[in-house]
Protein backbone atom coordinates (compact mmCIF):
# COMPACT_ATOMS: atom_id res chain seq x y z
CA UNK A 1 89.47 90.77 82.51
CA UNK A 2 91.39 91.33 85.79
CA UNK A 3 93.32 94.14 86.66
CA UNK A 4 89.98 96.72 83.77
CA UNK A 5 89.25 99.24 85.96
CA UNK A 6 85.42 99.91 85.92
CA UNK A 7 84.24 103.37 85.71
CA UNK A 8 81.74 104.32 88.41
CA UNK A 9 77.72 106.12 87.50
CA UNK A 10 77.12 109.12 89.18
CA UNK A 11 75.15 106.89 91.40
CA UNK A 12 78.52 105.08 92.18
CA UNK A 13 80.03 108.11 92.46
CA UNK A 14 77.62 109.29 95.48
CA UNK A 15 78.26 106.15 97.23
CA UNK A 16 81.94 105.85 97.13
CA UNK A 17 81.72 109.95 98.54
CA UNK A 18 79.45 109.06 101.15
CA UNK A 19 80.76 105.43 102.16
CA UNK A 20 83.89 107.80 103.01
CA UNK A 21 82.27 110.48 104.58
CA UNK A 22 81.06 107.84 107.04
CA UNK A 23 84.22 106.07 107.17
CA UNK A 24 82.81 102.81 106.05
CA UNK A 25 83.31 100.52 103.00
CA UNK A 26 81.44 98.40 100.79
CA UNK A 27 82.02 95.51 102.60
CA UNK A 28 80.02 97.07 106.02
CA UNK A 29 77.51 98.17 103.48
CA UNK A 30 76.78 95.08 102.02
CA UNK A 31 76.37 93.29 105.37
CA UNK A 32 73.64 96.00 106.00
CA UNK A 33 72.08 95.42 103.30
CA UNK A 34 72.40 91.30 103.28
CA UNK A 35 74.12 91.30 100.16
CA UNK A 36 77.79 90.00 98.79
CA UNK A 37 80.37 93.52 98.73
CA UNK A 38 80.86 92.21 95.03
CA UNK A 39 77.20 93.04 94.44
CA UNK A 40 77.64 96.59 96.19
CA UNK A 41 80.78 97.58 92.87
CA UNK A 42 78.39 96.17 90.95
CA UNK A 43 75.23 98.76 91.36
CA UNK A 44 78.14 101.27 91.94
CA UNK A 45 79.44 100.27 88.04
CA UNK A 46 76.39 100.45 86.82
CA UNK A 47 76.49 96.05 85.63
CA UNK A 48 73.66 95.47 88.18
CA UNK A 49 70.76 98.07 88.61
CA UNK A 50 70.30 97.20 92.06
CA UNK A 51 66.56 98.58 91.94
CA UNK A 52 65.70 96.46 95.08
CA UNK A 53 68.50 98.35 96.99
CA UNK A 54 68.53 101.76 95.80
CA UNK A 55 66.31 102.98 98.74
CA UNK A 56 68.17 101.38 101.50
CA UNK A 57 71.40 102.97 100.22
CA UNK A 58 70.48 105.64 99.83
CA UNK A 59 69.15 106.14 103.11
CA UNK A 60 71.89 104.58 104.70
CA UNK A 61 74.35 107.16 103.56
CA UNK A 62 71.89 110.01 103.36
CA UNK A 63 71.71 109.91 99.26
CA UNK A 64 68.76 111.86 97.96
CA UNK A 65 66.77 109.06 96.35
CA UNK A 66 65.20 111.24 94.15
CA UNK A 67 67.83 111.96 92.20
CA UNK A 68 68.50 108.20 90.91
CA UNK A 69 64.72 106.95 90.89
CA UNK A 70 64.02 105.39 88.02
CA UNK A 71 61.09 106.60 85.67
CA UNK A 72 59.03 103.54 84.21
């Protein structure tokens, strides 16, 4: 549906804060990563997990990955 406006996880939350604490956006994000900026709203909406990322992120914008690890 266009225009829904998706809620963000805490997770998302973190990473909106810290993408503007270090004045950049998804878009610069996602090139770091190698990933579509799509993908980045995504993990920040909680649709895609983005387990394979998680760790990158969060060292990119100085997230403590301990607090979104996930517990098999």
């Amino acid at each position: 549906m266009a225009g829904r406006r998706q809620h963000l996880t805490p997770l998302g939350k973190e990473i909106k804060k810290k993408l503007i604490d270090k004045n950049m956006t998804n878009v610069m994000l996602a090139a770091e990563l190698g990933v579509k900026p799509p993908y980045i709203s995504m993990i920040m909406t909680g649709e895609r997990s983005g387990a394979k990322y998680i760790l990158k992120i969060c060292t990119i914008l100085d997230i403590d990955y301990r607090k979104y690890e996930r517990t098999a």
